[in-house]
PDB file of N, CA and C in Angstrom:
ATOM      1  N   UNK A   1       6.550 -19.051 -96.236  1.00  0.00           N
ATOM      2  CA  UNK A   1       7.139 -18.900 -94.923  1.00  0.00           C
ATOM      3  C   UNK A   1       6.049 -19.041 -93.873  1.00  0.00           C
ATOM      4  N   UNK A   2       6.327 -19.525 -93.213  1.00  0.00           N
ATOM      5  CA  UNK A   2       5.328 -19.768 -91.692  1.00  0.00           C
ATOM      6  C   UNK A   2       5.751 -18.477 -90.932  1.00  0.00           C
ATOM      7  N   UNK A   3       4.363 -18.150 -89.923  1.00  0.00           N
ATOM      8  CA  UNK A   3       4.407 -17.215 -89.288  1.00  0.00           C
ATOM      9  C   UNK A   3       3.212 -17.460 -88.237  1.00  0.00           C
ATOM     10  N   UNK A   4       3.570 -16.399 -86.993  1.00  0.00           N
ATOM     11  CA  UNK A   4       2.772 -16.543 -86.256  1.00  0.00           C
ATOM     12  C   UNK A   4       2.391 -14.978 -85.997  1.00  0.00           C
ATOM     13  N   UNK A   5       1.370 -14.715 -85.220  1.00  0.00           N
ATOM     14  CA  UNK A   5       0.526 -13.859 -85.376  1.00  0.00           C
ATOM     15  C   UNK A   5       0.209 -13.487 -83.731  1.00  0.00           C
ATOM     16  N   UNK A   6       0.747 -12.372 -83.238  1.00  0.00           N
ATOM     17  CA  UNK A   6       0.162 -12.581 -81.812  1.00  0.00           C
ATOM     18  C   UNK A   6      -0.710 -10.888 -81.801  1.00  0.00           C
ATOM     19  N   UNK A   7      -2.290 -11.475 -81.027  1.00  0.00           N
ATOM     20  CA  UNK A   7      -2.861 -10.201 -81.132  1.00  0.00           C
ATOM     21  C   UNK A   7      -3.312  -9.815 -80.312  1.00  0.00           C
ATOM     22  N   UNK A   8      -3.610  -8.287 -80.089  1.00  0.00           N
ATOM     23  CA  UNK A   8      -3.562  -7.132 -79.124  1.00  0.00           C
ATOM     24  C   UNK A   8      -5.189  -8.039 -78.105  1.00  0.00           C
ATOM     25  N   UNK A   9      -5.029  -7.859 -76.838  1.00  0.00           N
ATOM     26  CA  UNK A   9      -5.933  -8.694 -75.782  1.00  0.00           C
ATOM     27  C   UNK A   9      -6.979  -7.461 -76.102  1.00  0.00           C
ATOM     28  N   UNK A  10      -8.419  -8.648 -76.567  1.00  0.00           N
ATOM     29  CA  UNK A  10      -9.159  -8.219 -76.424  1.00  0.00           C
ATOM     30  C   UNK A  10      -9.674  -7.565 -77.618  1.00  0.00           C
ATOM     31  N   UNK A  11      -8.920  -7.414 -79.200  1.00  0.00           N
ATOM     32  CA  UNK A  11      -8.906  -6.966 -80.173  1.00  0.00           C
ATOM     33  C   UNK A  11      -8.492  -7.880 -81.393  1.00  0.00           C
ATOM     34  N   UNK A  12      -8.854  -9.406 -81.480  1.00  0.00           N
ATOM     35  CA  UNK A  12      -7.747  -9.982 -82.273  1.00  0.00           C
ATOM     36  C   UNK A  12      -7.773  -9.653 -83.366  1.00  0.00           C
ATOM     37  N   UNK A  13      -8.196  -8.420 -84.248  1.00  0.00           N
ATOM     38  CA  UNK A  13      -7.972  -7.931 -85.259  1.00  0.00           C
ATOM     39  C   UNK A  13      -6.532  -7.214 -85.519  1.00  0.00           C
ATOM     40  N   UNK A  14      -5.966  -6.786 -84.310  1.00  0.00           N
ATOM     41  CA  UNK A  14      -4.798  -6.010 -84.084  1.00  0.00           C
ATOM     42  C   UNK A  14      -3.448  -6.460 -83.934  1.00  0.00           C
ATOM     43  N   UNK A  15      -2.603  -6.625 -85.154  1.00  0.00           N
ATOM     44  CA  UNK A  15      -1.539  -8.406 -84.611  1.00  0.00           C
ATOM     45  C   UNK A  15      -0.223  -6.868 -83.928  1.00  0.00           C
ATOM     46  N   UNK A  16      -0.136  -7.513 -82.377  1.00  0.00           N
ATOM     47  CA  UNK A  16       0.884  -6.765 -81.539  1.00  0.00           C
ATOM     48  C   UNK A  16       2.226  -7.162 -81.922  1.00  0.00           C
ATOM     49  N   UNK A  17       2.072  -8.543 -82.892  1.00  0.00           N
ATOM     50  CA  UNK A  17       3.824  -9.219 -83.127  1.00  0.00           C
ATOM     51  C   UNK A  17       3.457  -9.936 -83.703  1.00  0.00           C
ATOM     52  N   UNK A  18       4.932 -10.274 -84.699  1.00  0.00           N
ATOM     53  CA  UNK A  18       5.000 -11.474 -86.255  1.00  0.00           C
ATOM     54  C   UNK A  18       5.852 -11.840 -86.270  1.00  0.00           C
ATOM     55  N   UNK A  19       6.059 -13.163 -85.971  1.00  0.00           N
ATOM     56  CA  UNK A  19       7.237 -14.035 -85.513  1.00  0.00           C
ATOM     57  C   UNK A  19       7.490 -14.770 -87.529  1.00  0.00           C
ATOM     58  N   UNK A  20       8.960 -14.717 -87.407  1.00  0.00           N
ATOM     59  CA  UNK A  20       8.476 -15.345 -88.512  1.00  0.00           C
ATOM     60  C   UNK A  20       8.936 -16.793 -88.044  1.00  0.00           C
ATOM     61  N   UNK A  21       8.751 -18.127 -88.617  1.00  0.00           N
ATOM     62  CA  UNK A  21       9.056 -19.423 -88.037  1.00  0.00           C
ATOM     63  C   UNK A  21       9.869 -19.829 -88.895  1.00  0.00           C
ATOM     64  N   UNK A  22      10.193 -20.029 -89.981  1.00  0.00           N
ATOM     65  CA  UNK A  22      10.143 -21.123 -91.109  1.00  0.00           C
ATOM     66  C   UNK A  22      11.760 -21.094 -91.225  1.00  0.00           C
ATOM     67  N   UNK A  23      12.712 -20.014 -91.258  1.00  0.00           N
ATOM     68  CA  UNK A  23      14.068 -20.147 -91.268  1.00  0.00           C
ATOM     69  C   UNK A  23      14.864 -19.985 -90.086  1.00  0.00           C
ATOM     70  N   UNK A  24      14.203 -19.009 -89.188  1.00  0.00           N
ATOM     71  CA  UNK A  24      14.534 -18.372 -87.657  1.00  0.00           C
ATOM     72  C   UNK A  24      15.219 -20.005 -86.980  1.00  0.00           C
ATOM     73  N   UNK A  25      16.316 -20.481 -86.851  1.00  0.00           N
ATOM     74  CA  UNK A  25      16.365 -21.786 -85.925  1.00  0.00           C
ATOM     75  C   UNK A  25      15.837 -21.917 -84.275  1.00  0.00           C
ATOM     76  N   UNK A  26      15.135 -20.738 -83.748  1.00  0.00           N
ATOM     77  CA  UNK A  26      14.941 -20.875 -82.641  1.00  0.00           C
ATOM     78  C   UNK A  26      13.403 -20.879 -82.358  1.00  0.00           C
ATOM     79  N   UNK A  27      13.038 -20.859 -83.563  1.00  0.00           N
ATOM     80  CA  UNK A  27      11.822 -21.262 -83.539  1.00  0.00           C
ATOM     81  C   UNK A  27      10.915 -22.649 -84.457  1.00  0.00           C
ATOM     82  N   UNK A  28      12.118 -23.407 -84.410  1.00  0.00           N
ATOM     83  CA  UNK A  28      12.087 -24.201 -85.159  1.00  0.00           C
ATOM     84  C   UNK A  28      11.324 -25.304 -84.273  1.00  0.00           C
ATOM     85  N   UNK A  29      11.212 -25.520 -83.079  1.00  0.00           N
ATOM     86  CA  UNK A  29      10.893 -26.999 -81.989  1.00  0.00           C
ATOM     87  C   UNK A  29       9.957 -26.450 -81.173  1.00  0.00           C
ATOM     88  N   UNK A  30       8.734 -26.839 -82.172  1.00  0.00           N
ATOM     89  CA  UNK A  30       7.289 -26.421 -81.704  1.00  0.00           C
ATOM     90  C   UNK A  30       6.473 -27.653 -80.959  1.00  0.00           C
ATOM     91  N   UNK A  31       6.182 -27.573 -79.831  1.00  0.00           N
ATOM     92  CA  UNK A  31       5.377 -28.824 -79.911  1.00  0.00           C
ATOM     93  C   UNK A  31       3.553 -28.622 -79.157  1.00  0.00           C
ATOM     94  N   UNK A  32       2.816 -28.872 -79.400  1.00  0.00           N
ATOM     95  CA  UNK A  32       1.549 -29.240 -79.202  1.00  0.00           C
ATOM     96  C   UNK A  32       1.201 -30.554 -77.819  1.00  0.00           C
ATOM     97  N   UNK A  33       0.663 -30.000 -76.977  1.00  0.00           N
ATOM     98  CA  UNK A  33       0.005 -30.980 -76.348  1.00  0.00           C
ATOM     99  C   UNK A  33      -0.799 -30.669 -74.944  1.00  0.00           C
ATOM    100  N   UNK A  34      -0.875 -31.159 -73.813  1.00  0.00           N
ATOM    101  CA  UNK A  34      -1.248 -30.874 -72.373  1.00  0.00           C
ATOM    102  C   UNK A  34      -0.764 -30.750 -71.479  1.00  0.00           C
ATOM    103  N   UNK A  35      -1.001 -29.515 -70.828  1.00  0.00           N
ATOM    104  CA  UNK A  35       0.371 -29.368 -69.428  1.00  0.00           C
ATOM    105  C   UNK A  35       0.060 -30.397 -68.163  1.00  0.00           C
ATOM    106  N   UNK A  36       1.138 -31.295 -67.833  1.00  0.00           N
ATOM    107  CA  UNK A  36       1.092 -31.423 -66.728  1.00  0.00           C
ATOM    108  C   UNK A  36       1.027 -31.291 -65.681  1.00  0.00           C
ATOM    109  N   UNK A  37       2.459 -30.475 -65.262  1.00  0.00           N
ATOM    110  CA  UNK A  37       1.979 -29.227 -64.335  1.00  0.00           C
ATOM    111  C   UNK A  37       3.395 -28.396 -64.658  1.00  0.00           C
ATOM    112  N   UNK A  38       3.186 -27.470 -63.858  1.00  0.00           N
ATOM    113  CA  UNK A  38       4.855 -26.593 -63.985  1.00  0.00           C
ATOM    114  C   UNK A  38       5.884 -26.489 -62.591  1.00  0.00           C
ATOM    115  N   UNK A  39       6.249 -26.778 -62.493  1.00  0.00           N
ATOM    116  CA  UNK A  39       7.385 -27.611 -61.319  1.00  0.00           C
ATOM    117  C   UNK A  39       8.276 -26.541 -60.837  1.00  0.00           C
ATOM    118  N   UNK A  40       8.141 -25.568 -60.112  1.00  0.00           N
ATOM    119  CA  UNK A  40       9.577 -24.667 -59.912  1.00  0.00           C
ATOM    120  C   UNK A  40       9.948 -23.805 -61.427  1.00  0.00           C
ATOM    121  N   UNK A  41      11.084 -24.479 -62.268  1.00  0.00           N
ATOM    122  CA  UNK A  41      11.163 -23.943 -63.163  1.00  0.00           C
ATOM    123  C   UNK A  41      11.486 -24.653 -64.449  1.00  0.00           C
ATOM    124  N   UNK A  42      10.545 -26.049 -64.340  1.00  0.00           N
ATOM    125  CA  UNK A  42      10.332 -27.075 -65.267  1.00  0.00           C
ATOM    126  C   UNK A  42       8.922 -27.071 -65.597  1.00  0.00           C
ATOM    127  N   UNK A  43       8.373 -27.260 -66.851  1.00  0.00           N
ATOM    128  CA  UNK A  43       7.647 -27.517 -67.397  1.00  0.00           C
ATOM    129  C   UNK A  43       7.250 -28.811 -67.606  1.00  0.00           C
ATOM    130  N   UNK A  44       5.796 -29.361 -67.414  1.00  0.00           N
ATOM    131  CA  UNK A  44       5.979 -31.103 -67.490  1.00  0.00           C
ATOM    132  C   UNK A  44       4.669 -31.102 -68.630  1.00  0.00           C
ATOM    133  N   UNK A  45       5.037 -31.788 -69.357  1.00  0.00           N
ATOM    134  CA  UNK A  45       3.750 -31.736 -70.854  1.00  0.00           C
ATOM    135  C   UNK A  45       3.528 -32.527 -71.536  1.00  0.00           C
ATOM    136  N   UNK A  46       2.514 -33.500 -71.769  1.00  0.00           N
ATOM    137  CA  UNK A  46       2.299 -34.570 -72.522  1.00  0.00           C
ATOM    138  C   UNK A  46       2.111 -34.225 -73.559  1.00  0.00           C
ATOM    139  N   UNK A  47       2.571 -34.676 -75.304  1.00  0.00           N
ATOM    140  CA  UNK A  47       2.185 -34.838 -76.285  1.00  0.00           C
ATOM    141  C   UNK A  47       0.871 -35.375 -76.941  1.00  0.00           C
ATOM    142  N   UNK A  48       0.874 -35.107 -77.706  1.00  0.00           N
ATOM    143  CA  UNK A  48      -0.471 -35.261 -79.077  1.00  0.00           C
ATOM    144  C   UNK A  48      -0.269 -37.004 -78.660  1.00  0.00           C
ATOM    145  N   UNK A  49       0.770 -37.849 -78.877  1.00  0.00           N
ATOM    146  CA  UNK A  49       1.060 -39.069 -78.856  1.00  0.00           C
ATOM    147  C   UNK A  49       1.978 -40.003 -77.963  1.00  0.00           C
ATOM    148  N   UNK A  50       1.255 -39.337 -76.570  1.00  0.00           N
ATOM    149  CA  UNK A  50       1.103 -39.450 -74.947  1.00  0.00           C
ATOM    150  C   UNK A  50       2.426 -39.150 -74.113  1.00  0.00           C
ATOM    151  N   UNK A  51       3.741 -38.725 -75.064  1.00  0.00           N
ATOM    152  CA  UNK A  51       4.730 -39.068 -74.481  1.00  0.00           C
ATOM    153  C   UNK A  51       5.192 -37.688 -73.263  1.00  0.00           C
ATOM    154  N   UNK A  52       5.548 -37.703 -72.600  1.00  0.00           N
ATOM    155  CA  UNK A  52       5.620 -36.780 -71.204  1.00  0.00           C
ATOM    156  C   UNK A  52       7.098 -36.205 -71.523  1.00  0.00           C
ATOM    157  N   UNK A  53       6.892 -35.014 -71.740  1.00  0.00           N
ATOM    158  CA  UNK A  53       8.155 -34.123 -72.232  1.00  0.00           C
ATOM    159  C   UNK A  53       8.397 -33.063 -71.268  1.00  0.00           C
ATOM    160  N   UNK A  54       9.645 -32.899 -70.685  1.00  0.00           N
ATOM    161  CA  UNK A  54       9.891 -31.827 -69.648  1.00  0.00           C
ATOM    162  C   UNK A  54      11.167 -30.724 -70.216  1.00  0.00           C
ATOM    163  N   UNK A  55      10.555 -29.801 -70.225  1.00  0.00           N
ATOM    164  CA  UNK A  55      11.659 -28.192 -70.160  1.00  0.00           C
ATOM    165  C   UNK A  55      11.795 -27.258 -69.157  1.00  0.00           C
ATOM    166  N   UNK A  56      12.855 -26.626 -69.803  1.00  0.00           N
ATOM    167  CA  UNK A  56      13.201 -25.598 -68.695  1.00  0.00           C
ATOM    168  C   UNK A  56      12.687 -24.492 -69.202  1.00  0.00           C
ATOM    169  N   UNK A  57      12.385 -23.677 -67.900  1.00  0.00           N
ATOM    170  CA  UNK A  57      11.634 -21.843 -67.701  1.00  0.00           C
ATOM    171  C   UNK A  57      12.986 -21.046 -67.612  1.00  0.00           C
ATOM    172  N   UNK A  58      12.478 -20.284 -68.652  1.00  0.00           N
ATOM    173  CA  UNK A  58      13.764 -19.147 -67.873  1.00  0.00           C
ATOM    174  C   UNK A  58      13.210 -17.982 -67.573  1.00  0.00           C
ATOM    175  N   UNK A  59      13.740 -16.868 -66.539  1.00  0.00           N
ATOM    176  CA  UNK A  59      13.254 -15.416 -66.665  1.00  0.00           C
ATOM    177  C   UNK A  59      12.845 -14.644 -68.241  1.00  0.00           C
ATOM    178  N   UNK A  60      13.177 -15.573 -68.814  1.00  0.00           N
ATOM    179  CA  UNK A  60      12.352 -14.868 -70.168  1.00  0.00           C
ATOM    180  C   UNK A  60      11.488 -15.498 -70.520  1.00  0.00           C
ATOM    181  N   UNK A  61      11.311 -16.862 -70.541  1.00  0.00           N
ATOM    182  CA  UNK A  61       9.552 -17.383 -70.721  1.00  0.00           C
ATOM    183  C   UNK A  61       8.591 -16.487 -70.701  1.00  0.00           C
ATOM    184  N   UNK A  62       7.715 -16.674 -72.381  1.00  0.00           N
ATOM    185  CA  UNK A  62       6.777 -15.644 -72.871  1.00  0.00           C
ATOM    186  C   UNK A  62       5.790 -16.774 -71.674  1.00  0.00           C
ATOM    187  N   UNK A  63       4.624 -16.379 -71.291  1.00  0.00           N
ATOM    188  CA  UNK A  63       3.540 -17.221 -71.117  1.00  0.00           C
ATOM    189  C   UNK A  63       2.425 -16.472 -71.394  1.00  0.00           C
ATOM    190  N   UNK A  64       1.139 -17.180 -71.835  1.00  0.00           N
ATOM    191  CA  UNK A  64       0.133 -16.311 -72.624  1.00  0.00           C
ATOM    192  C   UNK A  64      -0.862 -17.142 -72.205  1.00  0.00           C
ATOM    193  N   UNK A  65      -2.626 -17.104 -71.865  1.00  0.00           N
ATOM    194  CA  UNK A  65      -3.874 -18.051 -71.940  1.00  0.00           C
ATOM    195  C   UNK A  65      -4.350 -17.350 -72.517  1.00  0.00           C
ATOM    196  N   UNK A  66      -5.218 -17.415 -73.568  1.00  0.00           N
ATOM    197  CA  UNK A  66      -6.240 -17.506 -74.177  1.00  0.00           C
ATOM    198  C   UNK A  66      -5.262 -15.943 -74.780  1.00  0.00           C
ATOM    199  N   UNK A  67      -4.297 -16.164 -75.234  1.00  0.00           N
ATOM    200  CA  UNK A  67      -3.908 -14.678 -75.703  1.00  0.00           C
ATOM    201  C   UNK A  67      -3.302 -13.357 -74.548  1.00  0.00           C
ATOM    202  N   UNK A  68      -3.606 -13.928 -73.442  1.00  0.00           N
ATOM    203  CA  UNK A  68      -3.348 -12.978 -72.301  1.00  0.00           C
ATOM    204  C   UNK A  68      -1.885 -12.920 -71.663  1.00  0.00           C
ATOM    205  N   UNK A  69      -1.184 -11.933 -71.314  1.00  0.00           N
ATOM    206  CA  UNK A  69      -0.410 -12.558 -70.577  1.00  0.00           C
ATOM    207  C   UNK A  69      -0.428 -13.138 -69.533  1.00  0.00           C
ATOM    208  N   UNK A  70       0.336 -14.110 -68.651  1.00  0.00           N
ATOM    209  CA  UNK A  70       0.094 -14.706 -67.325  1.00  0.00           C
ATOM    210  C   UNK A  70       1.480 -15.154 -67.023  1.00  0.00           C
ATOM    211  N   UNK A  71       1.312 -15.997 -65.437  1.00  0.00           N
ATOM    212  CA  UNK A  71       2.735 -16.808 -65.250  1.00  0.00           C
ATOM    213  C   UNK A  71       2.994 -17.694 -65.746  1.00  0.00           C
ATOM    214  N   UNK A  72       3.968 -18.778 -65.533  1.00  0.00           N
ATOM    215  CA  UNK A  72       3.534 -20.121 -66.026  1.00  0.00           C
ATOM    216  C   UNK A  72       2.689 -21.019 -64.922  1.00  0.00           C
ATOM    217  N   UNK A  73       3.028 -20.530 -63.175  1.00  0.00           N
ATOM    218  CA  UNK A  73       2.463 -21.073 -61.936  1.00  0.00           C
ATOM    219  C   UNK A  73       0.860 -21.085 -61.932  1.00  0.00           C
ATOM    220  N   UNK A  74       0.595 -20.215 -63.026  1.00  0.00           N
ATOM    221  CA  UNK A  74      -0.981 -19.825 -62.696  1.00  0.00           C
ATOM    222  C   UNK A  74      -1.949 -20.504 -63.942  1.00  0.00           C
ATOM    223  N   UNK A  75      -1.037 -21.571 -64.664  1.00  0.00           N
ATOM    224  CA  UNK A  75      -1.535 -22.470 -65.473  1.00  0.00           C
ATOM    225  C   UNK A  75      -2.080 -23.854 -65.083  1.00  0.00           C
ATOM    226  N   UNK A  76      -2.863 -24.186 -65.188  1.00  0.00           N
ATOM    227  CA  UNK A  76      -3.447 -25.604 -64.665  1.00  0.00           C
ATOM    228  C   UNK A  76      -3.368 -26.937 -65.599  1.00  0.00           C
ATOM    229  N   UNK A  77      -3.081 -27.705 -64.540  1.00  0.00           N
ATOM    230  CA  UNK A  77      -3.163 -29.385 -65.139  1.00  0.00           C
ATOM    231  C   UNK A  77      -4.327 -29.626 -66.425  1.00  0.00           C
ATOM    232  N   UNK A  78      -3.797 -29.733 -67.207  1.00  0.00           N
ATOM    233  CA  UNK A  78      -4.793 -30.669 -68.031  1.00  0.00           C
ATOM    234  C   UNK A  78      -5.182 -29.730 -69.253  1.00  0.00           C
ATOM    235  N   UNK A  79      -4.364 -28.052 -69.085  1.00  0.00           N
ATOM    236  CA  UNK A  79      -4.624 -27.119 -70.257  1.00  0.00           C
ATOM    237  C   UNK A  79      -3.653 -27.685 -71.458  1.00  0.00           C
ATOM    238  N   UNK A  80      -5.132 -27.492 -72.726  1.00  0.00           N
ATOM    239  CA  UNK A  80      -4.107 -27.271 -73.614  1.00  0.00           C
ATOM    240  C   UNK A  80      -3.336 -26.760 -73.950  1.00  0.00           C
ATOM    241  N   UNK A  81      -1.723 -26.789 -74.312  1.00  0.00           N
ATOM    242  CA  UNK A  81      -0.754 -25.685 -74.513  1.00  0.00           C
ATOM    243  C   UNK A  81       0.171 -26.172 -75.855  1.00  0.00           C
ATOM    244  N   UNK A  82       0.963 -24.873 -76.595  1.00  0.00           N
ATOM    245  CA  UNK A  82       1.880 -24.939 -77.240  1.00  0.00           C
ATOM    246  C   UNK A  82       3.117 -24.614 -77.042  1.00  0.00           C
ATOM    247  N   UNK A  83       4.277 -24.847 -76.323  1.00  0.00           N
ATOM    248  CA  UNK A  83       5.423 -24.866 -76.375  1.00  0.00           C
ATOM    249  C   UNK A  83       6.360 -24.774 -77.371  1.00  0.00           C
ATOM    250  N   UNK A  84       7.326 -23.545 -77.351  1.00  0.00           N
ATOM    251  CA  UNK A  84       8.677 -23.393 -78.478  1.00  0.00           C
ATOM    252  C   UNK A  84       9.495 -23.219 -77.815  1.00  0.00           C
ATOM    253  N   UNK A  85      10.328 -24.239 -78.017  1.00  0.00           N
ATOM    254  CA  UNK A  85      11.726 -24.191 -77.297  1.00  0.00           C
ATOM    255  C   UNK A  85      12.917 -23.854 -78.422  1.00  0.00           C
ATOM    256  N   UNK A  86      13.954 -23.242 -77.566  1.00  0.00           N
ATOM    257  CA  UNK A  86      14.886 -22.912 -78.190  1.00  0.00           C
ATOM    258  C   UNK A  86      16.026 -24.044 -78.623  1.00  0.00           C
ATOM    259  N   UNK A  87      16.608 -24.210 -79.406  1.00  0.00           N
ATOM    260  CA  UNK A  87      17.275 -25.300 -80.228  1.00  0.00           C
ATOM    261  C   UNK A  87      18.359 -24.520 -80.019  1.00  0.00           C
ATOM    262  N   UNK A  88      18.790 -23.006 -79.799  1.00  0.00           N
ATOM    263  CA  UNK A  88      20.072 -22.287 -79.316  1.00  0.00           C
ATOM    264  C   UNK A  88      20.354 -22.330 -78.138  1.00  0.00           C
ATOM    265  N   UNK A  89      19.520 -22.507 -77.215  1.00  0.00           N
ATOM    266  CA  UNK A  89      19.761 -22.438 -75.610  1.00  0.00           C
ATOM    267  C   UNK A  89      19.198 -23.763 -74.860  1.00  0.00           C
ATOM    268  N   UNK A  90      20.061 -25.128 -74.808  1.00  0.00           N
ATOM    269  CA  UNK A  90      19.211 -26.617 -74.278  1.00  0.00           C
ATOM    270  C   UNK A  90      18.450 -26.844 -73.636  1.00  0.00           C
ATOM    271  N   UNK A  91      17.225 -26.746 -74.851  1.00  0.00           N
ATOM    272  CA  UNK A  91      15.590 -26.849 -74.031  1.00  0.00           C
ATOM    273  C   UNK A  91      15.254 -26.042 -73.642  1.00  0.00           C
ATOM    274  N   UNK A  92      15.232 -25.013 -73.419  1.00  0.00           N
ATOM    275  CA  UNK A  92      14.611 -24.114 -72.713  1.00  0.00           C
ATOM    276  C   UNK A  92      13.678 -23.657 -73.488  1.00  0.00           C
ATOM    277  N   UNK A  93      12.436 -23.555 -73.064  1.00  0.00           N
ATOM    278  CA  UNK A  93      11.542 -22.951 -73.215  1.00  0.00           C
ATOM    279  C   UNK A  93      10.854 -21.286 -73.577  1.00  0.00           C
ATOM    280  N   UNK A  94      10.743 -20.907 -74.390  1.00  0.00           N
ATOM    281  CA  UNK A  94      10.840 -19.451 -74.496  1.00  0.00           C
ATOM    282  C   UNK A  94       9.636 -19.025 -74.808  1.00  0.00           C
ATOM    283  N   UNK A  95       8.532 -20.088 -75.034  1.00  0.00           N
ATOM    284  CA  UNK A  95       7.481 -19.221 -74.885  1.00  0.00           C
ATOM    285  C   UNK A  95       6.430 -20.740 -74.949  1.00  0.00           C
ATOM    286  N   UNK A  96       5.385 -20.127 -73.995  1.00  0.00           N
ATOM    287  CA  UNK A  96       4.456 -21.350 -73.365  1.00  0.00           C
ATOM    288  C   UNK A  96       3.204 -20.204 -73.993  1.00  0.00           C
ATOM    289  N   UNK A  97       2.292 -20.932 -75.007  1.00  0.00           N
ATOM    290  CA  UNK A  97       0.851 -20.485 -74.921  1.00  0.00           C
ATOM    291  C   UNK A  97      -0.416 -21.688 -74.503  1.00  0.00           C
ATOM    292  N   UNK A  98      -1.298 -21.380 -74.229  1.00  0.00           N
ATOM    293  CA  UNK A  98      -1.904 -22.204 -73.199  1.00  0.00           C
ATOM    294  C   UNK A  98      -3.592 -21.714 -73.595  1.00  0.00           C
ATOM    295  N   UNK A  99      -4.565 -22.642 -73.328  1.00  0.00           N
ATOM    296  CA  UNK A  99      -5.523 -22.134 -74.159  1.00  0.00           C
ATOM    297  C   UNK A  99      -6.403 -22.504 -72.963  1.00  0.00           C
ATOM    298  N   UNK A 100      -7.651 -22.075 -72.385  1.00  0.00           N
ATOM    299  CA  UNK A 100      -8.515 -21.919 -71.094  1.00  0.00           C
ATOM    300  C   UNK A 100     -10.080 -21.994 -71.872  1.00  0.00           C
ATOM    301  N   UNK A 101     -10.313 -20.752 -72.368  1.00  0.00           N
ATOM    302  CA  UNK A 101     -11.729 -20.437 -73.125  1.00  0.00           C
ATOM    303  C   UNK A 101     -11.590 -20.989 -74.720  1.00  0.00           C
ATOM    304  N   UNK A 102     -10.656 -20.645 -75.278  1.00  0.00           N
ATOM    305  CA  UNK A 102     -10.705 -20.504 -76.638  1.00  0.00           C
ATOM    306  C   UNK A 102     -10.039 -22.124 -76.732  1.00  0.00           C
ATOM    307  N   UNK A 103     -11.071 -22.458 -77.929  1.00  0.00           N
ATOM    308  CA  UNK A 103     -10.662 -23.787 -78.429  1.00  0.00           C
ATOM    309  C   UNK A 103      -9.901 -24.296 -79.234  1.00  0.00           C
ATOM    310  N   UNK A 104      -8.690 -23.277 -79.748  1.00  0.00           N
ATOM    311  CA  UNK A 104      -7.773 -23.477 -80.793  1.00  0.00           C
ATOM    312  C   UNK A 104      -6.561 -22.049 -80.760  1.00  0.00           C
ATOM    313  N   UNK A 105      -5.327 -22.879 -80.830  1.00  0.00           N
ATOM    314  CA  UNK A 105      -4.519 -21.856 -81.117  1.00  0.00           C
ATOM    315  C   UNK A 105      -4.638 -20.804 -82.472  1.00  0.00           C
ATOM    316  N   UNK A 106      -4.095 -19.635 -82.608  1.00  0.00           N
ATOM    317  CA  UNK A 106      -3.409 -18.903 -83.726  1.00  0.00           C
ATOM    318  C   UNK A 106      -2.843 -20.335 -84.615  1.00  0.00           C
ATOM    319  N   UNK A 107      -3.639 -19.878 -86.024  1.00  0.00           N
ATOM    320  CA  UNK A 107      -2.572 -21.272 -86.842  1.00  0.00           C
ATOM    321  C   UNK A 107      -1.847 -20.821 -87.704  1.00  0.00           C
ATOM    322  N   UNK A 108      -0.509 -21.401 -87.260  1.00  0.00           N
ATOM    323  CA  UNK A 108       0.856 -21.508 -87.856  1.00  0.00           C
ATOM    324  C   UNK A 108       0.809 -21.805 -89.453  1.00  0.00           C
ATOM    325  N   UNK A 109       1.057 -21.061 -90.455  1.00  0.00           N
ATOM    326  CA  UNK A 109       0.870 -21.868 -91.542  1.00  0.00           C
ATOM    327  C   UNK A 109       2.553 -22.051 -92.108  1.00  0.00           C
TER     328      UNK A 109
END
């Protein structure tokens, strides 16, 4: 089973939450790439294999840098980020992580 691992700021020995991925369908539409920018309450994000993909924010959008929480407004052009959108609710976005200092996400196995 795949899982993700989110850990306490400032402690990553300490996992605060364990998502599991692998059967959950709403965590099934993961994608990898670079934020464009974030638009109101659209997300604009290029892929691993250049293609420019846009979602929707909702009042529940997780957003996280380097593990931290944040907005999504206070993310900049050109960060790397990981996006999971919900496959239950069209496109929408439910959680944006975004990487600033650290050179690699939490890996999904």
């Amino acid at each position: 089973m795949r899982i993700r691992v989110t850990t306490k700021p400032g402690d990553e020995s300490v996992a605060t939450r364990v998502e599991a991925l692998g059967k959950h369908k709403k965590f099934a539409d993961i994608h990898e790439g670079t934020l464009a920018r974030v638009d109101g309450k659209k997300l604009l994000a290029t892929s691993k294999d250049g293609k420019e993909h846009s979602h929707m924010l909702s009042a529940d959008t997780v957003v996280t840098r380097d593990g931290k929480v944040c907005k999504a407004e206070e993310l900049k052009p050109e960060t790397k980020v990981r996006v999971t959108v919900s496959e239950s609710v069209d496109d929408v976005v439910i959680r944006i992580e975004a990487l600033d200092k650290k050179d690699s996400f939490v890996q999904i196995n």
